[in-house]
PDB file of N, CA and C in Angstrom:
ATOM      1  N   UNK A   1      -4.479 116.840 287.635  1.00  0.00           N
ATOM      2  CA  UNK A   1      -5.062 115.566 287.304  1.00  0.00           C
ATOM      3  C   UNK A   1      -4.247 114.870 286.214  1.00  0.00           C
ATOM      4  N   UNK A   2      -4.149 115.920 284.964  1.00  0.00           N
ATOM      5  CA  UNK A   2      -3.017 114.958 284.621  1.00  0.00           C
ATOM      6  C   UNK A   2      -1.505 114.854 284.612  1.00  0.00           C
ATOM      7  N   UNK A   3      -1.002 114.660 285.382  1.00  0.00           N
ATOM      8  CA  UNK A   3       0.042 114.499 285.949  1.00  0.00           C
ATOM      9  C   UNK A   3      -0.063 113.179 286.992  1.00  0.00           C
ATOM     10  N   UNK A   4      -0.962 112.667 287.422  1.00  0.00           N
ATOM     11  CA  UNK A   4      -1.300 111.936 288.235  1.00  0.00           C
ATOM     12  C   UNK A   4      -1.810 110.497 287.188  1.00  0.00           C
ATOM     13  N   UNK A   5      -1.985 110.718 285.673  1.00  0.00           N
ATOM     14  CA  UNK A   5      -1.890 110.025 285.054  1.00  0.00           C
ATOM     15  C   UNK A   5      -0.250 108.834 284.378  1.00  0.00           C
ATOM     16  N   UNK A   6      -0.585 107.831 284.097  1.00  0.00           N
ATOM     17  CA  UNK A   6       0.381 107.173 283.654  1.00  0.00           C
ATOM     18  C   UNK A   6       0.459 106.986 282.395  1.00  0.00           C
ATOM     19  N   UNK A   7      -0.912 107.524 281.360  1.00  0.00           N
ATOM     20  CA  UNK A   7      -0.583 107.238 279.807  1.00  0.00           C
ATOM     21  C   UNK A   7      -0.872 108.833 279.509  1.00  0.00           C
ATOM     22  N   UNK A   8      -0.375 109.130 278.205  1.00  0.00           N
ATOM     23  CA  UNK A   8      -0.717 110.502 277.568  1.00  0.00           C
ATOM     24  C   UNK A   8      -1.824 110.670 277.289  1.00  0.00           C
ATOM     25  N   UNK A   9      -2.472 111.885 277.897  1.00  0.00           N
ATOM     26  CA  UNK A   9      -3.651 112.396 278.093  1.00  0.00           C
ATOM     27  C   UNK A   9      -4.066 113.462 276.319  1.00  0.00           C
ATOM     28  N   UNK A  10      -5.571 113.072 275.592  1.00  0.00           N
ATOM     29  CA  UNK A  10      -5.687 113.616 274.724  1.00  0.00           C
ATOM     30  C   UNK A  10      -7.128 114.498 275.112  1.00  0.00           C
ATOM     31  N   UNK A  11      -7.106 115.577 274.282  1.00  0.00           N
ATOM     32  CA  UNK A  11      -7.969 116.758 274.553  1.00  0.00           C
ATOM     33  C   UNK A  11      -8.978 117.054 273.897  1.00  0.00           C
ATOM     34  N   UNK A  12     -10.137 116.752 273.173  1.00  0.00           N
ATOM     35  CA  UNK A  12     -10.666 117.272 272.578  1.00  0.00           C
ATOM     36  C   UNK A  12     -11.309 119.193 272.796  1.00  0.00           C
ATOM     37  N   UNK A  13     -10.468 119.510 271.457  1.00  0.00           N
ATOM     38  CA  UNK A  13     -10.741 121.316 271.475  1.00  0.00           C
ATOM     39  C   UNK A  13     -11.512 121.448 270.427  1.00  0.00           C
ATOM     40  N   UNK A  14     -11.827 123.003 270.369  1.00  0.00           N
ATOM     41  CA  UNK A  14     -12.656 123.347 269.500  1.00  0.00           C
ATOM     42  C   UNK A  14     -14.407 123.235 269.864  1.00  0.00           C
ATOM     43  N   UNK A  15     -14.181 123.304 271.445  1.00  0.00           N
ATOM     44  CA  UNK A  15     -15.265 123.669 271.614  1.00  0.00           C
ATOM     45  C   UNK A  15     -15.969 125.300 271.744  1.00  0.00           C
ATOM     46  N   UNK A  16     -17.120 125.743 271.600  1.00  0.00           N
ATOM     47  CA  UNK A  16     -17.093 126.942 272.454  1.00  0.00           C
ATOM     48  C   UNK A  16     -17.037 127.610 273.449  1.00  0.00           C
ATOM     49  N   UNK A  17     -16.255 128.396 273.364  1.00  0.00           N
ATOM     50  CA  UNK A  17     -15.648 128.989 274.754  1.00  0.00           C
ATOM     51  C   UNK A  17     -14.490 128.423 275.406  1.00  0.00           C
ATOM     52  N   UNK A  18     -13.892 127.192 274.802  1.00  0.00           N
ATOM     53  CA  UNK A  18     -12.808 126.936 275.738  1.00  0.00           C
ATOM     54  C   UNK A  18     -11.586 127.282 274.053  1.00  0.00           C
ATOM     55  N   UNK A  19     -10.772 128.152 275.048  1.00  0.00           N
ATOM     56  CA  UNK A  19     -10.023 129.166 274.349  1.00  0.00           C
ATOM     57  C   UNK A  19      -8.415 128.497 274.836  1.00  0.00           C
ATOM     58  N   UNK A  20      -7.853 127.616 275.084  1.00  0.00           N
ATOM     59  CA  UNK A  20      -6.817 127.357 275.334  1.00  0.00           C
ATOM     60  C   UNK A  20      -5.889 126.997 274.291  1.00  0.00           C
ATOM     61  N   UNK A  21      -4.730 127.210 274.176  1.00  0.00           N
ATOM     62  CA  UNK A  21      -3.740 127.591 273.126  1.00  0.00           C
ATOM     63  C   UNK A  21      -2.609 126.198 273.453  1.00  0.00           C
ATOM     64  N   UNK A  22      -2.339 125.572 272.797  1.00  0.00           N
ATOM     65  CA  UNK A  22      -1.254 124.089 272.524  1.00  0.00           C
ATOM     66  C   UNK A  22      -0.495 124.683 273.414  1.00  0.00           C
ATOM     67  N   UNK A  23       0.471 125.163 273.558  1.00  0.00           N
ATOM     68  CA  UNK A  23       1.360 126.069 275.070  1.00  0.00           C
ATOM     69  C   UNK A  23       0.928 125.988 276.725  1.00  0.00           C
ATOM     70  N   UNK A  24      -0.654 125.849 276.540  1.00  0.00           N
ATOM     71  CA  UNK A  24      -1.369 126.050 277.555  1.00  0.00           C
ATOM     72  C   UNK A  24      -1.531 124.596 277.732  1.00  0.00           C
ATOM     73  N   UNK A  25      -2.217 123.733 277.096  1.00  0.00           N
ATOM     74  CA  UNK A  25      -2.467 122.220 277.116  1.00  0.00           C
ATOM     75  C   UNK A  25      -1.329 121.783 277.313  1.00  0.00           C
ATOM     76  N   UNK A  26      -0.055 121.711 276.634  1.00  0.00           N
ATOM     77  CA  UNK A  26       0.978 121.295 277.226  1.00  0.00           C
ATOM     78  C   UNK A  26       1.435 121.506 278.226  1.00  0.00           C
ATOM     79  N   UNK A  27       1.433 122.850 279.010  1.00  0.00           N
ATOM     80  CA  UNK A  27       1.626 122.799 280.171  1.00  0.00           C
ATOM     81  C   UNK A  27       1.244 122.173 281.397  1.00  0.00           C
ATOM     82  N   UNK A  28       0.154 122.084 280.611  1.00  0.00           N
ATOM     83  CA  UNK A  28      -0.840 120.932 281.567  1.00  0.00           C
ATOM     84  C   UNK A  28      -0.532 119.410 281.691  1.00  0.00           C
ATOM     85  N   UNK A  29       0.593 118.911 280.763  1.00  0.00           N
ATOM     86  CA  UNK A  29       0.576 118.093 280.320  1.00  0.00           C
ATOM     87  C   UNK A  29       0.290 117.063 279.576  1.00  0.00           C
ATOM     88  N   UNK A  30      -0.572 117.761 278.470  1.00  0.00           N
ATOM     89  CA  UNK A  30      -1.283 117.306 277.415  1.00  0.00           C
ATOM     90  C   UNK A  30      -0.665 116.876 276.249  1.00  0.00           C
ATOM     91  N   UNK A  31      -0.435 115.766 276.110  1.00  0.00           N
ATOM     92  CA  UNK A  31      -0.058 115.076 274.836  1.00  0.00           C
ATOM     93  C   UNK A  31      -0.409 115.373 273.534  1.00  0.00           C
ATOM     94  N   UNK A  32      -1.820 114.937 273.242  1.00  0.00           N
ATOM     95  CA  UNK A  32      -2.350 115.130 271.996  1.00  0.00           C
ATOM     96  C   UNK A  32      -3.201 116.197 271.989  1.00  0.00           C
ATOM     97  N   UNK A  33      -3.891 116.555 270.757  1.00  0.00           N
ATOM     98  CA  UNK A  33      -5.014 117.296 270.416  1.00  0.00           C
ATOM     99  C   UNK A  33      -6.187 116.851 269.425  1.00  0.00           C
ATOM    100  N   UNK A  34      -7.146 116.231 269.769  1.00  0.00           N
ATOM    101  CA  UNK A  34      -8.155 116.320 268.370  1.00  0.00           C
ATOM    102  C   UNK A  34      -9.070 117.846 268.616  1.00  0.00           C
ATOM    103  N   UNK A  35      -9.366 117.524 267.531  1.00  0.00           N
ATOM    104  CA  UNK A  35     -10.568 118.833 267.045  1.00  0.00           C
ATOM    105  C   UNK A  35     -11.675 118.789 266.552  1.00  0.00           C
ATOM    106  N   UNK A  36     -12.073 117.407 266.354  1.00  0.00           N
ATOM    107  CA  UNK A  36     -13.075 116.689 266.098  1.00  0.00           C
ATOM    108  C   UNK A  36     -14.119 117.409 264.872  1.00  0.00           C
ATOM    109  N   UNK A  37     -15.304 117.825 265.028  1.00  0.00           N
ATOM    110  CA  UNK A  37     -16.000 118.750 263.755  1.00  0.00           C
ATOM    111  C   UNK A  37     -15.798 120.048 263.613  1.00  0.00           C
ATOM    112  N   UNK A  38     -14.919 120.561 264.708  1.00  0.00           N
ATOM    113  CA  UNK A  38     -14.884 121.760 264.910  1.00  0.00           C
ATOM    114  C   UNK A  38     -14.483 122.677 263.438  1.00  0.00           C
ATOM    115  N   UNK A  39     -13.658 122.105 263.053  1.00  0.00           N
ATOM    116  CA  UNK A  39     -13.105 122.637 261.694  1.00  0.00           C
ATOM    117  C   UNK A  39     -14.316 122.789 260.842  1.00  0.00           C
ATOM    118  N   UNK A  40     -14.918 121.680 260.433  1.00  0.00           N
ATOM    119  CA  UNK A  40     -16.575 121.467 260.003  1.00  0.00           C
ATOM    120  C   UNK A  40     -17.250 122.589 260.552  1.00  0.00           C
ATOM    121  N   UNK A  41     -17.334 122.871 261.697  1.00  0.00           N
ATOM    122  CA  UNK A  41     -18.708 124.004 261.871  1.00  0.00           C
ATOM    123  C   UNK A  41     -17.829 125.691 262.100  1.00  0.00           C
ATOM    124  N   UNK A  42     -16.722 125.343 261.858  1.00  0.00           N
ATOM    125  CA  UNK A  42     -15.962 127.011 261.610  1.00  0.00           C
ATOM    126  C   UNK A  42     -16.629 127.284 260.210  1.00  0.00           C
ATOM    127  N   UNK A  43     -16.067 126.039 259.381  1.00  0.00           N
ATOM    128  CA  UNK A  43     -16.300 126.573 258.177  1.00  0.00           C
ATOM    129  C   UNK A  43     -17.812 126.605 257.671  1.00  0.00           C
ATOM    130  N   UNK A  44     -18.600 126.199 258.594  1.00  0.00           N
ATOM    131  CA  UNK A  44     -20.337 126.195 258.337  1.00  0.00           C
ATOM    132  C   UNK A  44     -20.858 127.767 258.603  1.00  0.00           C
ATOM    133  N   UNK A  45     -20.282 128.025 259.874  1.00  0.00           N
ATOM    134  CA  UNK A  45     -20.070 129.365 260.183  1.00  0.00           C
ATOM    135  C   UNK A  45     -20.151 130.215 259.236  1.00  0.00           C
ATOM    136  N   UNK A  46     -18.871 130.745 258.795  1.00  0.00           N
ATOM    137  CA  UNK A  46     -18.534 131.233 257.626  1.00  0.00           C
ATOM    138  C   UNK A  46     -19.483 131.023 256.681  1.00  0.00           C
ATOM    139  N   UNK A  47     -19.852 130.216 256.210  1.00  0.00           N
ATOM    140  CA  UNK A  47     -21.037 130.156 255.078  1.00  0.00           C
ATOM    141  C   UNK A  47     -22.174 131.041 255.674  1.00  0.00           C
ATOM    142  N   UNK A  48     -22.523 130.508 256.796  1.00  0.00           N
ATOM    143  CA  UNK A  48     -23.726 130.956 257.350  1.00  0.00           C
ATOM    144  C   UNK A  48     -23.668 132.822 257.138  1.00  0.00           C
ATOM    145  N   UNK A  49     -22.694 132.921 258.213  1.00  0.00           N
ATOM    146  CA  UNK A  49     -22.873 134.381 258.189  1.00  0.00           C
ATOM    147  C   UNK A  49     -22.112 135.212 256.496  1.00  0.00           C
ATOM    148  N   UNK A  50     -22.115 134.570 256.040  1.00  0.00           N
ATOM    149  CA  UNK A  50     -22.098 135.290 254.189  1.00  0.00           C
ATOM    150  C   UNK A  50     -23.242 134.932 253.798  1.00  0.00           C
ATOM    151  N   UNK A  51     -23.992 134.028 253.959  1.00  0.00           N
ATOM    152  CA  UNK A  51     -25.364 133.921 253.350  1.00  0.00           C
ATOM    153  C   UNK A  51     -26.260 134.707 253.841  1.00  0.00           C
ATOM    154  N   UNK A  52     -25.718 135.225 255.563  1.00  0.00           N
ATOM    155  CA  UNK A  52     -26.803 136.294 256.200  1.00  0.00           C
ATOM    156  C   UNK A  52     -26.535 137.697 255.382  1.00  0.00           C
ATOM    157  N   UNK A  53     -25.240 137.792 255.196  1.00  0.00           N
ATOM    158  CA  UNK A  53     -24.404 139.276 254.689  1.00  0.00           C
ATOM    159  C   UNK A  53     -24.960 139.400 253.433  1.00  0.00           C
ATOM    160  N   UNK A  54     -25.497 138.488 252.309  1.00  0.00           N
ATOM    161  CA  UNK A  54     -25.904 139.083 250.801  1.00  0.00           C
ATOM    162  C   UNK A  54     -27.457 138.556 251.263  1.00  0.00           C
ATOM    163  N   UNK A  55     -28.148 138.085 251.877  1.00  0.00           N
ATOM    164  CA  UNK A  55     -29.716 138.007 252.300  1.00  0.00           C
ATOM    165  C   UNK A  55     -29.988 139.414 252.919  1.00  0.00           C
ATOM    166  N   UNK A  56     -29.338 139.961 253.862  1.00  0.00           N
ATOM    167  CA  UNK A  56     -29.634 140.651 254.759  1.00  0.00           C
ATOM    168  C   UNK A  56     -28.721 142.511 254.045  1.00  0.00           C
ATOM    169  N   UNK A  57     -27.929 142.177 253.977  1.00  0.00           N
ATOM    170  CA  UNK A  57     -27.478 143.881 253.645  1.00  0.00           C
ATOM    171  C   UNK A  57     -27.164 143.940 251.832  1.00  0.00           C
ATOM    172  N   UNK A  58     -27.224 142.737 251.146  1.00  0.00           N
ATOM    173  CA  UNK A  58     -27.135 142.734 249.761  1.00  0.00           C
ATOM    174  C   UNK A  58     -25.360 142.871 249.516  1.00  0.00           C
ATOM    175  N   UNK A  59     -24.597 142.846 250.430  1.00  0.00           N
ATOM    176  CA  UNK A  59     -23.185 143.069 250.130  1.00  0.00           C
ATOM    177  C   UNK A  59     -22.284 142.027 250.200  1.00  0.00           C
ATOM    178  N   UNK A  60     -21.055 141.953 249.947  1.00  0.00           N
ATOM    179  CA  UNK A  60     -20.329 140.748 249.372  1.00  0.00           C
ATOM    180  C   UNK A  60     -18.569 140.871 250.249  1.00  0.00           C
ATOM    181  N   UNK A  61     -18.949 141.478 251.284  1.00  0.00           N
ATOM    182  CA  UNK A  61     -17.991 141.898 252.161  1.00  0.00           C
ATOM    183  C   UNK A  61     -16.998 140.139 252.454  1.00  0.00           C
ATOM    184  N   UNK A  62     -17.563 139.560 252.802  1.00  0.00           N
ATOM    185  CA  UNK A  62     -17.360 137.891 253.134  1.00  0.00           C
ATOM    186  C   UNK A  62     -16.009 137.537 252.551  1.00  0.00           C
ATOM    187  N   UNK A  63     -16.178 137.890 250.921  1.00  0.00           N
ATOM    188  CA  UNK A  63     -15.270 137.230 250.597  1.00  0.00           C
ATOM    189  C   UNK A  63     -13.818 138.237 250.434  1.00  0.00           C
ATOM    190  N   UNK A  64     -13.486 138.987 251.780  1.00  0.00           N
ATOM    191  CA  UNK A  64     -12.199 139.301 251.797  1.00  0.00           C
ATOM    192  C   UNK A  64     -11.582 138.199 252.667  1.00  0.00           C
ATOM    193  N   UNK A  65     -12.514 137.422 253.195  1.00  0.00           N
ATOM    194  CA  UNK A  65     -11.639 136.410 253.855  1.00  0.00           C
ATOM    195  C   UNK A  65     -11.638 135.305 253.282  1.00  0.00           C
ATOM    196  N   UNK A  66     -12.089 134.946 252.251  1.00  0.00           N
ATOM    197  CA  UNK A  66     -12.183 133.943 251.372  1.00  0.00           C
ATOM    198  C   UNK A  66     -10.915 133.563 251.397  1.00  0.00           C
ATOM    199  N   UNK A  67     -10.505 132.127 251.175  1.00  0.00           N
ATOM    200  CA  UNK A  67      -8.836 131.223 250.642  1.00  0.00           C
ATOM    201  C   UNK A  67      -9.507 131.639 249.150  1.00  0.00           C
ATOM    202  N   UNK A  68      -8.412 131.855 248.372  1.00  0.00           N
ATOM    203  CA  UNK A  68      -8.427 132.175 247.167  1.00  0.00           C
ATOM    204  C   UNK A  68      -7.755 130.983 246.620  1.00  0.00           C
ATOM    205  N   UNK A  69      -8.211 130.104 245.529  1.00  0.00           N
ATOM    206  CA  UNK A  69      -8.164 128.903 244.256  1.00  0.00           C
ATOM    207  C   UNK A  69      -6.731 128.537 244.442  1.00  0.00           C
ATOM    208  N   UNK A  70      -6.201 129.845 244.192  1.00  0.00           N
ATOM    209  CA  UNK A  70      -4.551 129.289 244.275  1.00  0.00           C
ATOM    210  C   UNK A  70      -4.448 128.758 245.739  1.00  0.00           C
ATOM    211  N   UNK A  71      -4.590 129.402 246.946  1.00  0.00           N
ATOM    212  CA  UNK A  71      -3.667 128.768 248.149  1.00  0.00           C
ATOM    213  C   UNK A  71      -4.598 127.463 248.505  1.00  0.00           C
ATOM    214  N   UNK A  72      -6.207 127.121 248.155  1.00  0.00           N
ATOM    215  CA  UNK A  72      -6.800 125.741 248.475  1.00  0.00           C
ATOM    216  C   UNK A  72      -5.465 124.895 246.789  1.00  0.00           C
ATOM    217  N   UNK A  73      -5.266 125.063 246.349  1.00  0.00           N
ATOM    218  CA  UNK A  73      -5.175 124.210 245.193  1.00  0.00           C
ATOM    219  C   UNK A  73      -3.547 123.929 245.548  1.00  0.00           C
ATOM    220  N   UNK A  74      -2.811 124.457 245.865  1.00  0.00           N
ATOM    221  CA  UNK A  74      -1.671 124.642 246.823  1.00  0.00           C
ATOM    222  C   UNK A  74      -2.032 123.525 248.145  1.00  0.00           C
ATOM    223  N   UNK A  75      -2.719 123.942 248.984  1.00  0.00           N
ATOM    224  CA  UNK A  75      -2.787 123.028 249.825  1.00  0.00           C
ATOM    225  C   UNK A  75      -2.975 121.517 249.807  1.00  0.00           C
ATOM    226  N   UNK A  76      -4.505 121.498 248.721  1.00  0.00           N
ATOM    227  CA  UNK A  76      -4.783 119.852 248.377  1.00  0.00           C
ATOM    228  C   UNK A  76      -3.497 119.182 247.733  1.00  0.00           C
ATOM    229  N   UNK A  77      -2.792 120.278 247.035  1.00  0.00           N
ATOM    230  CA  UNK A  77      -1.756 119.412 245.557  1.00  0.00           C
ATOM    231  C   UNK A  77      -0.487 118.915 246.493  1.00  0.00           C
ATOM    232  N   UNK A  78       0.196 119.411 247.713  1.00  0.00           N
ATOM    233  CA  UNK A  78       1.025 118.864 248.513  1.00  0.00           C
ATOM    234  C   UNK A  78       0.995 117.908 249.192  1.00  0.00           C
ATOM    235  N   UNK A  79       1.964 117.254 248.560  1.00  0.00           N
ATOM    236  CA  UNK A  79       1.538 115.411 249.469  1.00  0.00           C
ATOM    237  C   UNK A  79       2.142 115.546 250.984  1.00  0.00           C
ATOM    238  N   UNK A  80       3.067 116.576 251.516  1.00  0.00           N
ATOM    239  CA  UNK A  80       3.165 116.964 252.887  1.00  0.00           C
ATOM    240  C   UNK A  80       2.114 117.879 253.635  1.00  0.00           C
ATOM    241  N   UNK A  81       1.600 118.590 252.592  1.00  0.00           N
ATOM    242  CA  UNK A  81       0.506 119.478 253.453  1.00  0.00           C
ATOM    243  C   UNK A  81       0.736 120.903 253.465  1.00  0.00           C
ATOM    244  N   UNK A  82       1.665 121.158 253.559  1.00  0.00           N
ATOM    245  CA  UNK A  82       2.420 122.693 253.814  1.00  0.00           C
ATOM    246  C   UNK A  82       1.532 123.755 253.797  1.00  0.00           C
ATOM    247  N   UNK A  83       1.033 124.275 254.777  1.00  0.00           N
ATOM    248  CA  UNK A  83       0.350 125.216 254.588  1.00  0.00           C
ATOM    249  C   UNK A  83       0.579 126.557 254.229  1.00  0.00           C
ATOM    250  N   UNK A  84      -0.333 127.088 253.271  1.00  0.00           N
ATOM    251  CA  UNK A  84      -0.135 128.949 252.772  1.00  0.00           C
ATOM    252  C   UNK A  84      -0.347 129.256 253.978  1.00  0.00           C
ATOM    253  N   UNK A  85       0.827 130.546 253.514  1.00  0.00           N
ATOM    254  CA  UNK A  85       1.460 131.403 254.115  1.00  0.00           C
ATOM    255  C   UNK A  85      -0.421 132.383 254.221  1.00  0.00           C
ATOM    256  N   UNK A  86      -0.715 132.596 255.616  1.00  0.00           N
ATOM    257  CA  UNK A  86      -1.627 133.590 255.659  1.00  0.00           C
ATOM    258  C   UNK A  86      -1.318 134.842 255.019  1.00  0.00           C
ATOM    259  N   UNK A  87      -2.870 135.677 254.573  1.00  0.00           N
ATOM    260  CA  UNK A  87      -2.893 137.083 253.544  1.00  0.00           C
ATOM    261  C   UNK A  87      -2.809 137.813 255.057  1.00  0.00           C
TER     262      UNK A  87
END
């Protein structure tokens, strides 16, 4: 279908369950990508289930995945963006 198009086709991802990887959309012929709130409810997520983890088992496991001060303060302070290097 798109291929049969004449303007560049955009995708909204970040839904659940659709698991397709920029490699994959492009192959398809997919131009763009938004992601719309998705980023928003990853990170709601995350809250959620740490608020279940010290309500529910009293433990503080959560924050090994925490961004730690330095790599958010790193990120906001770059006027290109550059993202930290994952732990």
């Amino acid at each position: 279908m798109v291929g049969a198009l004449e303007r560049p086709v955009n995708v909204l991802m970040g839904l659940q369950g659709v698991l397709l990887s920029f490699d994959e959309l492009r192959a398809m012929g997919v131009r763009r990508v938004s992601v719309g709130g998705s980023l928003a409810r990853s990170a709601l997520g995350a809250f959620l289930r740490a608020a279940h983890e010290i309500r529910d088992q009293g433990t503080f496991t959560y924050t090994k995945e925490a961004a730690s001060g330095s790599e958010l303060n790193e990120f906001f302070a770059t006027a290109e963006r550059k993202w930290p290097t994952p732990r």
